[in-house]
PDB file of N, CA and C in Angstrom:
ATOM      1  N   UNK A   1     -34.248 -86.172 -65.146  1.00  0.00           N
ATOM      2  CA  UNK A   1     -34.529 -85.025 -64.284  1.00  0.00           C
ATOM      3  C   UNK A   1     -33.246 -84.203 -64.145  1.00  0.00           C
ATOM      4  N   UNK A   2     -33.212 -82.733 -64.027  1.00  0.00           N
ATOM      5  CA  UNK A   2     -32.735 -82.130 -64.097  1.00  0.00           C
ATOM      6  C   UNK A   2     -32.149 -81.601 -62.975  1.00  0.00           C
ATOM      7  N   UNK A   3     -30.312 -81.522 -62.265  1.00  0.00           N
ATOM      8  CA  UNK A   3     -30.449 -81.616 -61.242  1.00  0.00           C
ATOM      9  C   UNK A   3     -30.553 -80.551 -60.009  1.00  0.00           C
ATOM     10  N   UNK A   4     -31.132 -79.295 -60.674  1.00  0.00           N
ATOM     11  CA  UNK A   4     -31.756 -78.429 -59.922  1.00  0.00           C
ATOM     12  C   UNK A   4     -33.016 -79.120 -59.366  1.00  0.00           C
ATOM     13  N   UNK A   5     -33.686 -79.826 -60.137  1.00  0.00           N
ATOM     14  CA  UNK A   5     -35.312 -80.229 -60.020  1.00  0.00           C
ATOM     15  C   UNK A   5     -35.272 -81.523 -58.831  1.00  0.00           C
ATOM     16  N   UNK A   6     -33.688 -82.303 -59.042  1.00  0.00           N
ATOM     17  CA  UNK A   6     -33.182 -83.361 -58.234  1.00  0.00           C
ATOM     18  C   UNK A   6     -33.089 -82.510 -56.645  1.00  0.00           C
ATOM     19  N   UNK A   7     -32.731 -81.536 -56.616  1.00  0.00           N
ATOM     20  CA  UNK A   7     -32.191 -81.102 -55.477  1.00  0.00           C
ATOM     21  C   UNK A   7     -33.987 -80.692 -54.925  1.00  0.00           C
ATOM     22  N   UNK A   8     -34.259 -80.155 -55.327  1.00  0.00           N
ATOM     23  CA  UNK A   8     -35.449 -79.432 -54.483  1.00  0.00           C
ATOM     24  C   UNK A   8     -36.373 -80.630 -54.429  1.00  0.00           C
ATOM     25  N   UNK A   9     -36.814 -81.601 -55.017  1.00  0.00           N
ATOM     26  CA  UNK A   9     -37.360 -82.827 -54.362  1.00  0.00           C
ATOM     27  C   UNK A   9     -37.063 -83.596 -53.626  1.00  0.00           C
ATOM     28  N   UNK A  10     -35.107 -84.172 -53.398  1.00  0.00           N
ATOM     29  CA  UNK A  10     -35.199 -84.491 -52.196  1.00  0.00           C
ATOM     30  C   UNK A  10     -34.832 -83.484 -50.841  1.00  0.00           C
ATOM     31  N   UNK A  11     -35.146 -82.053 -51.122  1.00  0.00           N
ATOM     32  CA  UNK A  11     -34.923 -81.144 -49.835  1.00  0.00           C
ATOM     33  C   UNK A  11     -36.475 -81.510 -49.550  1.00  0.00           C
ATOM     34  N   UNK A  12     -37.467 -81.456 -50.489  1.00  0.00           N
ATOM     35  CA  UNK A  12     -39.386 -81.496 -49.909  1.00  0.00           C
ATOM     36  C   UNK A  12     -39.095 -83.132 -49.402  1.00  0.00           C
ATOM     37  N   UNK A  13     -38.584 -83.978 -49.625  1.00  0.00           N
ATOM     38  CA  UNK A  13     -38.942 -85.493 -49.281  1.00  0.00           C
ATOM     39  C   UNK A  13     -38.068 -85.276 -47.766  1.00  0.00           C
ATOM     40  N   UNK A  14     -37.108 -84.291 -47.958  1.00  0.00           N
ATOM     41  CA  UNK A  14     -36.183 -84.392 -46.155  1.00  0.00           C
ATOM     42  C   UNK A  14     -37.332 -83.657 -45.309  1.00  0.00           C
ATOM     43  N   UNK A  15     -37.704 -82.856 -45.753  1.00  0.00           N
ATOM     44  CA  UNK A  15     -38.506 -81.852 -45.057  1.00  0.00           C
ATOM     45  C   UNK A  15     -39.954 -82.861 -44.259  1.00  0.00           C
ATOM     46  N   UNK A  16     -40.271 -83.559 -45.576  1.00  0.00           N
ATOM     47  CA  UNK A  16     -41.440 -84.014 -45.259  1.00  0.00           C
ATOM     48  C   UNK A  16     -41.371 -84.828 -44.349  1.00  0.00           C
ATOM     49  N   UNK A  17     -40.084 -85.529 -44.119  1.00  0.00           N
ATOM     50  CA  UNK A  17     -40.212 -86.549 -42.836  1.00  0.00           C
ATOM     51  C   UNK A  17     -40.415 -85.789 -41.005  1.00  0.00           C
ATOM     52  N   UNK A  18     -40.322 -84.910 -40.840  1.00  0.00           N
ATOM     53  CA  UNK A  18     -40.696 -84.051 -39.655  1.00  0.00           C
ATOM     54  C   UNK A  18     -41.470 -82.775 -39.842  1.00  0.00           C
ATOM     55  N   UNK A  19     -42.537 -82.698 -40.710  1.00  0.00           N
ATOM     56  CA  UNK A  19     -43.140 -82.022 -41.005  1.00  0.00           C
ATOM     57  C   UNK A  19     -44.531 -81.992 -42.047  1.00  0.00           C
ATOM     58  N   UNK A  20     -45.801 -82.179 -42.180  1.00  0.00           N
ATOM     59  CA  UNK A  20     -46.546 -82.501 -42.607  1.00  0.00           C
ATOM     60  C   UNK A  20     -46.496 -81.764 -43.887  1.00  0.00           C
ATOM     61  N   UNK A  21     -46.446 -83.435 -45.195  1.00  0.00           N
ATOM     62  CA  UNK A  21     -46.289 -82.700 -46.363  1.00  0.00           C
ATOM     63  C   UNK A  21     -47.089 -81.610 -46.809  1.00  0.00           C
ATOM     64  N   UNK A  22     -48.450 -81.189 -46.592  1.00  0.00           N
ATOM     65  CA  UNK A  22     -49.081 -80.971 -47.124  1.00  0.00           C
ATOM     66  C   UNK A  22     -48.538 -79.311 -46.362  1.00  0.00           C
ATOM     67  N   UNK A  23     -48.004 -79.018 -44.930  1.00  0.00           N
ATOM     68  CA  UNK A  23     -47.491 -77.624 -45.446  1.00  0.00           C
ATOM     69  C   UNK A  23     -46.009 -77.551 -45.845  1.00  0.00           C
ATOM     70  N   UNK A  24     -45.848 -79.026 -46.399  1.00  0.00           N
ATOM     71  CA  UNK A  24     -43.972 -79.058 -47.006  1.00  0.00           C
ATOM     72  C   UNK A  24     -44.581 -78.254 -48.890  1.00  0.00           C
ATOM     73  N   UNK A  25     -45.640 -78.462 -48.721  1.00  0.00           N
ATOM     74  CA  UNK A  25     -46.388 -78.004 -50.243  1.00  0.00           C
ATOM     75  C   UNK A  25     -45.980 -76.886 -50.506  1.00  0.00           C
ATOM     76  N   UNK A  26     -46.308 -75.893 -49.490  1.00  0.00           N
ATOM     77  CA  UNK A  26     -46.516 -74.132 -48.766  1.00  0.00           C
ATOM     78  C   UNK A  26     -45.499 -73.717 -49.059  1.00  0.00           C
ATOM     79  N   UNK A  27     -44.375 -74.503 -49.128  1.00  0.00           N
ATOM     80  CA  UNK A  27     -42.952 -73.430 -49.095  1.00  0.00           C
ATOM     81  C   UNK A  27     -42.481 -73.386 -50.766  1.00  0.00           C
ATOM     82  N   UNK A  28     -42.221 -72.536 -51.146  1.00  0.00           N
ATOM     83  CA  UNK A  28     -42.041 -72.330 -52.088  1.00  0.00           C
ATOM     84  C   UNK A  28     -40.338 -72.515 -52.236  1.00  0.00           C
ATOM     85  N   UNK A  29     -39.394 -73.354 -52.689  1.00  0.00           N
ATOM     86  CA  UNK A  29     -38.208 -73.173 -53.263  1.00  0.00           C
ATOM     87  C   UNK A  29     -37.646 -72.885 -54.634  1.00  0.00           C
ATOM     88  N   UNK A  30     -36.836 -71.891 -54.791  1.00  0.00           N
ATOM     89  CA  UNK A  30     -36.135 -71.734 -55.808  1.00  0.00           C
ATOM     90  C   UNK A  30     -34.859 -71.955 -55.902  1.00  0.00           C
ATOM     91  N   UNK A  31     -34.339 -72.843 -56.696  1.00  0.00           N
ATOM     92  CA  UNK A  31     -33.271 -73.434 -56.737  1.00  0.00           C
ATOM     93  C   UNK A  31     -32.745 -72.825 -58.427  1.00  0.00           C
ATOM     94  N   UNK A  32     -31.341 -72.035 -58.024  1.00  0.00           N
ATOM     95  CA  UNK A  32     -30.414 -71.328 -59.005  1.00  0.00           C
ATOM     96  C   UNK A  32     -29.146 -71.778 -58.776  1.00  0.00           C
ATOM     97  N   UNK A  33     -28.416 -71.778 -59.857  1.00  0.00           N
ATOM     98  CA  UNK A  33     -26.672 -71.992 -59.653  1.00  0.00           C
ATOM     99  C   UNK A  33     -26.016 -70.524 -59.977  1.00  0.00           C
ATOM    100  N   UNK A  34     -24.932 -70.467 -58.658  1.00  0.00           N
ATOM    101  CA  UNK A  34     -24.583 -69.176 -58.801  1.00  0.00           C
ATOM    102  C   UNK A  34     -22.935 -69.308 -58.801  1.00  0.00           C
ATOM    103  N   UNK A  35     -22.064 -68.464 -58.223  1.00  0.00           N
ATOM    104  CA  UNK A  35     -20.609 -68.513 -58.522  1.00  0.00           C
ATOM    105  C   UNK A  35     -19.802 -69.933 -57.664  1.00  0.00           C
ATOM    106  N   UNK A  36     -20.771 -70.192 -56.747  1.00  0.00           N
ATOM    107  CA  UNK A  36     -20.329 -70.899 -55.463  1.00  0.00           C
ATOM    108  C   UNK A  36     -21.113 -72.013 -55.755  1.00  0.00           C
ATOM    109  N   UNK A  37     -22.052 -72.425 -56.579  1.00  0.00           N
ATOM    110  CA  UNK A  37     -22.854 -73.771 -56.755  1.00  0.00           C
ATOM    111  C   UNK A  37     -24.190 -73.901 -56.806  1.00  0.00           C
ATOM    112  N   UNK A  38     -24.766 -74.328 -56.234  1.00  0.00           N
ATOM    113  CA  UNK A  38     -26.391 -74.237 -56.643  1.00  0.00           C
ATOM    114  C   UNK A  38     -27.019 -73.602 -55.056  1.00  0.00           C
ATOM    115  N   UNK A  39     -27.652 -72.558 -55.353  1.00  0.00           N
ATOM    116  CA  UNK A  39     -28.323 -71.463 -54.249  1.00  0.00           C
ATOM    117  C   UNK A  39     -29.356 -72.224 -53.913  1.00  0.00           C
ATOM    118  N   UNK A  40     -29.996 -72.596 -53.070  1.00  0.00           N
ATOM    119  CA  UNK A  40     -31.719 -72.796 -52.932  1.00  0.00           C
ATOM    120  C   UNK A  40     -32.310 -71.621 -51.395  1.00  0.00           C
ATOM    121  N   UNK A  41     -33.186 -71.395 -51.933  1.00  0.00           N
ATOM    122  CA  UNK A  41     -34.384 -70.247 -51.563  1.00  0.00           C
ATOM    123  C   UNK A  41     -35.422 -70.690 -50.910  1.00  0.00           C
ATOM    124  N   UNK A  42     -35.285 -70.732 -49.868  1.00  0.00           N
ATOM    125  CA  UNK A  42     -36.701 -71.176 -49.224  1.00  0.00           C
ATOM    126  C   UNK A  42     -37.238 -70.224 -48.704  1.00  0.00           C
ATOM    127  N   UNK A  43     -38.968 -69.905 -49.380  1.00  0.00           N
ATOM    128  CA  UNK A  43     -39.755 -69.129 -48.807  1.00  0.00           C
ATOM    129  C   UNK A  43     -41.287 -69.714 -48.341  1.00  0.00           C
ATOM    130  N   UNK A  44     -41.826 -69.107 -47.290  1.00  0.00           N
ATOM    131  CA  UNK A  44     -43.114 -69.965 -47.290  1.00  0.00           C
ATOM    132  C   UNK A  44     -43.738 -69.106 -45.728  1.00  0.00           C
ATOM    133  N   UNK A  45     -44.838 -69.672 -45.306  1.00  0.00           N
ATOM    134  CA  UNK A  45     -45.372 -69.330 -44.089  1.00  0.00           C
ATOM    135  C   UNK A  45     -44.716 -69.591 -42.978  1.00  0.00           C
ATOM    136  N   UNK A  46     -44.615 -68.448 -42.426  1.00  0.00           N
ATOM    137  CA  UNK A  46     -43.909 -68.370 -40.889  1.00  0.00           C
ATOM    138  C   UNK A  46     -43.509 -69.762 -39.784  1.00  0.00           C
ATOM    139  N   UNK A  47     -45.325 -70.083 -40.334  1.00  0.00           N
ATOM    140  CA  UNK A  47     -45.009 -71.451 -39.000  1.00  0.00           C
ATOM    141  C   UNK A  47     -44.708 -72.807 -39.282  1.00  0.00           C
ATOM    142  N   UNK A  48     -44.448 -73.073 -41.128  1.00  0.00           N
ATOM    143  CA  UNK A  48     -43.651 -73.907 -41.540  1.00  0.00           C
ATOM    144  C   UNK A  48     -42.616 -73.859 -41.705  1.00  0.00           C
ATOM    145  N   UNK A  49     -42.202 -72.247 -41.785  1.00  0.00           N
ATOM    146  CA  UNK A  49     -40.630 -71.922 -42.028  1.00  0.00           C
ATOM    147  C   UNK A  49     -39.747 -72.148 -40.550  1.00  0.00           C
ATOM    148  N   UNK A  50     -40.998 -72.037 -39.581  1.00  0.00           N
ATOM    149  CA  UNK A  50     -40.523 -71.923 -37.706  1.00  0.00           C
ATOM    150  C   UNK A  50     -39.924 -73.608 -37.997  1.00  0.00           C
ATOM    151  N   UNK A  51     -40.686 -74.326 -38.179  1.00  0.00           N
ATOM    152  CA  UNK A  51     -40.538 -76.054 -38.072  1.00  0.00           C
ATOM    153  C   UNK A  51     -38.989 -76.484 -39.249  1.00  0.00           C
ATOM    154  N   UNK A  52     -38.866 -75.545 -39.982  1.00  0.00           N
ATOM    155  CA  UNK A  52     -37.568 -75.879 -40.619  1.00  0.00           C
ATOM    156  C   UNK A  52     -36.129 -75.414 -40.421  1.00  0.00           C
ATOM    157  N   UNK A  53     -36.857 -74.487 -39.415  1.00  0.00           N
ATOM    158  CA  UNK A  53     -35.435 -73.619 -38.542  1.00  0.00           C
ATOM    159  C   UNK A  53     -35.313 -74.810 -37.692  1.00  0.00           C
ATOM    160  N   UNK A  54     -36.223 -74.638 -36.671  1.00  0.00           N
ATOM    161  CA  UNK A  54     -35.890 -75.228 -35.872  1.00  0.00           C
ATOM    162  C   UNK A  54     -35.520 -74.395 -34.268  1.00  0.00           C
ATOM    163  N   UNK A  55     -35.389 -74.767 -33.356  1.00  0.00           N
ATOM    164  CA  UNK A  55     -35.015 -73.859 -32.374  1.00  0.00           C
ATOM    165  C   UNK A  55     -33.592 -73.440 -32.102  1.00  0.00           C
ATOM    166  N   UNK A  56     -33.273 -72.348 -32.190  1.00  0.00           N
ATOM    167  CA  UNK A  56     -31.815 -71.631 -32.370  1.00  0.00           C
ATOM    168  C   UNK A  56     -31.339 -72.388 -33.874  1.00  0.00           C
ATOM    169  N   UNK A  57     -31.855 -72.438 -34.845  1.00  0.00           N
ATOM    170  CA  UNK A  57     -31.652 -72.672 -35.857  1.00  0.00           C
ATOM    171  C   UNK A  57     -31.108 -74.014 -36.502  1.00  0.00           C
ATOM    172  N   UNK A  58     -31.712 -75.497 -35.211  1.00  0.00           N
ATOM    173  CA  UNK A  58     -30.491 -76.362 -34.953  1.00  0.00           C
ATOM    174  C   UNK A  58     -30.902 -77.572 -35.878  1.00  0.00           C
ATOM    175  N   UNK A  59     -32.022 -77.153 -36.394  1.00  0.00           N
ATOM    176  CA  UNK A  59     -33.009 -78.218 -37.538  1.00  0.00           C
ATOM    177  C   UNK A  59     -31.716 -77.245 -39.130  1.00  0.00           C
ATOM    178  N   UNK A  60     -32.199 -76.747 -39.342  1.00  0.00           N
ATOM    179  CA  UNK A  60     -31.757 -75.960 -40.453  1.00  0.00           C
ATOM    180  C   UNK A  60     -29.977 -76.126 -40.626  1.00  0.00           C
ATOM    181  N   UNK A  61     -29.388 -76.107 -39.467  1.00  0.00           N
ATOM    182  CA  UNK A  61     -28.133 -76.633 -39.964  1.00  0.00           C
ATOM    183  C   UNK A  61     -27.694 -77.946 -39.951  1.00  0.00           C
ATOM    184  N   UNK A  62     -28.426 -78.603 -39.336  1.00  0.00           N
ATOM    185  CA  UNK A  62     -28.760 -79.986 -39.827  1.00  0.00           C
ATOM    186  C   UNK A  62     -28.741 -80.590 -41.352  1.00  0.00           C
ATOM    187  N   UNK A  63     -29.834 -79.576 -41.711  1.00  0.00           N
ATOM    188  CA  UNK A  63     -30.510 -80.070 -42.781  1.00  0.00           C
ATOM    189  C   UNK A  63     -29.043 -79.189 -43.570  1.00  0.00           C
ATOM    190  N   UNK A  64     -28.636 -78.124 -43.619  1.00  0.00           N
ATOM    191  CA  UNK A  64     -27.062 -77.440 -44.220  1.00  0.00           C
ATOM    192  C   UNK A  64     -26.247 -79.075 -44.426  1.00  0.00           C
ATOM    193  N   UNK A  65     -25.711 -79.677 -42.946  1.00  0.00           N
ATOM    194  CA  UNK A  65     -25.019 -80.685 -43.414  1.00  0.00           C
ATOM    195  C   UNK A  65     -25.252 -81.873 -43.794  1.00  0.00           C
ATOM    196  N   UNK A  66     -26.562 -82.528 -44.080  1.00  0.00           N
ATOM    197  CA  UNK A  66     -27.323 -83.291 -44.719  1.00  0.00           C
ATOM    198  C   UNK A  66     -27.147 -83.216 -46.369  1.00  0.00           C
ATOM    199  N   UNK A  67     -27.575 -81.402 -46.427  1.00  0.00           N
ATOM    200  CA  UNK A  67     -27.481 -81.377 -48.191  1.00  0.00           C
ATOM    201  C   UNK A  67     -25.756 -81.392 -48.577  1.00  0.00           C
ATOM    202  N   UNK A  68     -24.666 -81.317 -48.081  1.00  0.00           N
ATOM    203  CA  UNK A  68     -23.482 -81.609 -48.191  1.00  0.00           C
ATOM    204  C   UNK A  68     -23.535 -82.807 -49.337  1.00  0.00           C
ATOM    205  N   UNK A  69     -24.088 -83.821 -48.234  1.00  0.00           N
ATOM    206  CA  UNK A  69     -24.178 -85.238 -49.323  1.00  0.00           C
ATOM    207  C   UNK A  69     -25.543 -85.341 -50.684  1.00  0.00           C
ATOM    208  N   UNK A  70     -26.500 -84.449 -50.413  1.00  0.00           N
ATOM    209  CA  UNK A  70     -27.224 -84.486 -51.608  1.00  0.00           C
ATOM    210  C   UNK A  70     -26.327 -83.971 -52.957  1.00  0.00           C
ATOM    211  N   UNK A  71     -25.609 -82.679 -51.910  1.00  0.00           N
ATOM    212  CA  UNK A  71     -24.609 -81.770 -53.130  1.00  0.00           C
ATOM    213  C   UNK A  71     -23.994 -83.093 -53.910  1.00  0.00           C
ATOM    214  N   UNK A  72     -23.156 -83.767 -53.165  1.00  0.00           N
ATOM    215  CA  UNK A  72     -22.092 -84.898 -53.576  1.00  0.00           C
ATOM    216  C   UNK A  72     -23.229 -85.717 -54.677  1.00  0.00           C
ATOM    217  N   UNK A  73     -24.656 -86.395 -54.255  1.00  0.00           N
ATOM    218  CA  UNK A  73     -25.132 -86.943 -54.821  1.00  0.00           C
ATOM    219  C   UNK A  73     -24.989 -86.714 -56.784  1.00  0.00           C
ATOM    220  N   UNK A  74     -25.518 -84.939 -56.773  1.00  0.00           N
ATOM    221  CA  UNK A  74     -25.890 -84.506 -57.822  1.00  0.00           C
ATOM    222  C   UNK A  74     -24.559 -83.683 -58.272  1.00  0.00           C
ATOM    223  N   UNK A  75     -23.685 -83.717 -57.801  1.00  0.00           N
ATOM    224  CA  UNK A  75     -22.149 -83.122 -58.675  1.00  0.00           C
ATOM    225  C   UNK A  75     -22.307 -81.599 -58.200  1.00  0.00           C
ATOM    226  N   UNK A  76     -23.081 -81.316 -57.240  1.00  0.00           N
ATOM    227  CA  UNK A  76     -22.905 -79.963 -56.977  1.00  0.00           C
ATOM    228  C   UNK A  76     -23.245 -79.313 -55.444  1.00  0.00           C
ATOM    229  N   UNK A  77     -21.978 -78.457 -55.178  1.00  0.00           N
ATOM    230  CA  UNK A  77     -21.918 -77.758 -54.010  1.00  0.00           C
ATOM    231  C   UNK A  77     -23.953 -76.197 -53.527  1.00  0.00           C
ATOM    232  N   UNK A  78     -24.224 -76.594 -52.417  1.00  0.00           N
ATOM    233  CA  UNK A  78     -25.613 -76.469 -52.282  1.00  0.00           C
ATOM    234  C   UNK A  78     -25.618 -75.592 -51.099  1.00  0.00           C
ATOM    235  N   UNK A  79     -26.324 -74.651 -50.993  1.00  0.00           N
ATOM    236  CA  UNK A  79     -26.103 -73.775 -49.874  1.00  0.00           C
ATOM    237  C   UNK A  79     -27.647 -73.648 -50.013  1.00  0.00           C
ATOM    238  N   UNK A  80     -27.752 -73.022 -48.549  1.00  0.00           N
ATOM    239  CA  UNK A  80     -29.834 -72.917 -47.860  1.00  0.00           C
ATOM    240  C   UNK A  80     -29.731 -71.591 -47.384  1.00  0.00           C
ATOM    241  N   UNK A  81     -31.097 -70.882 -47.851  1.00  0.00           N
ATOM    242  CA  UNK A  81     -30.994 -69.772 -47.443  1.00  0.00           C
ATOM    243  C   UNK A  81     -32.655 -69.687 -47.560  1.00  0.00           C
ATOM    244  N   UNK A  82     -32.856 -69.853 -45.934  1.00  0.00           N
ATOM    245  CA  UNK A  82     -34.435 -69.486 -45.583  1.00  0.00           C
ATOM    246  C   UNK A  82     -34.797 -67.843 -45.520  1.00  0.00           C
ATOM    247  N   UNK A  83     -35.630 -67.525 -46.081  1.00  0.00           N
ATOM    248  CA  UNK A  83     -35.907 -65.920 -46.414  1.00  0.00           C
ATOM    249  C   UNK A  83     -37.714 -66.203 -45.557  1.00  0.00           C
ATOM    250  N   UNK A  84     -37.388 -65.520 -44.283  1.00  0.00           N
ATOM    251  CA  UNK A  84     -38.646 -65.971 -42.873  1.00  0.00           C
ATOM    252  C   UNK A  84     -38.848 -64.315 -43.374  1.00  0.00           C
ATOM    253  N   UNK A  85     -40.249 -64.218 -43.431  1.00  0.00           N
ATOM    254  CA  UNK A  85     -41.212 -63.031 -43.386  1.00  0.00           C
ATOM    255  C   UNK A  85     -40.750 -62.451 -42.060  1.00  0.00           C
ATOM    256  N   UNK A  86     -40.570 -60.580 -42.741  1.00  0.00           N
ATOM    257  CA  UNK A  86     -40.367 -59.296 -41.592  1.00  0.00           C
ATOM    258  C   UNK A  86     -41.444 -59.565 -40.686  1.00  0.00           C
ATOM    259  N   UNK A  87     -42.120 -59.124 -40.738  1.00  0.00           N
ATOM    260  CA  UNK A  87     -43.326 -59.602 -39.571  1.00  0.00           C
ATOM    261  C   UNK A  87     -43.286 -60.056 -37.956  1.00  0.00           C
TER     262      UNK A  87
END
């Protein structure tokens, strides 16, 4: 496995533990390597994207210093960037 493909399965397996897989399905990630390391993109419905923020954003940087050590896992530096519908 490839370790873009490594990274975005265990971000859906982190996700899925406080959040019902089936709308961990819903979110769509795209995972790219850019100047700074591997980007990931999370897009999806409002009220799964609400459950991955978190309140004042305190789930989501959580999960920021969590992927620190996935980065370490897979040889690469990992940054999160939830893209929540204008709406």
């Amino acid at each position: 496995m490839d370790k873009l493909a490594e990274v975005e399965k265990r971000l859906r397996t982190l996700f899925s533990l406080w959040v019902d897989s089936s709308k961990v399905a819903q979110l769509k990630v795209d995972t790219k390597v850019d100047e700074r390391g591997v980007l990931v993109e999370i897009t999806g419905p409002k009220d799964v994207l609400s459950l991955i923020i978190g309140k004042k954003g305190s789930t989501i940087n959580a999960v920021r210093k969590i992927t620190k050590s996935i980065g370490g896992a897979v040889g690469a530096a990992i940054s999160i960037k939830v893209n929540t519908p204008q709406s």
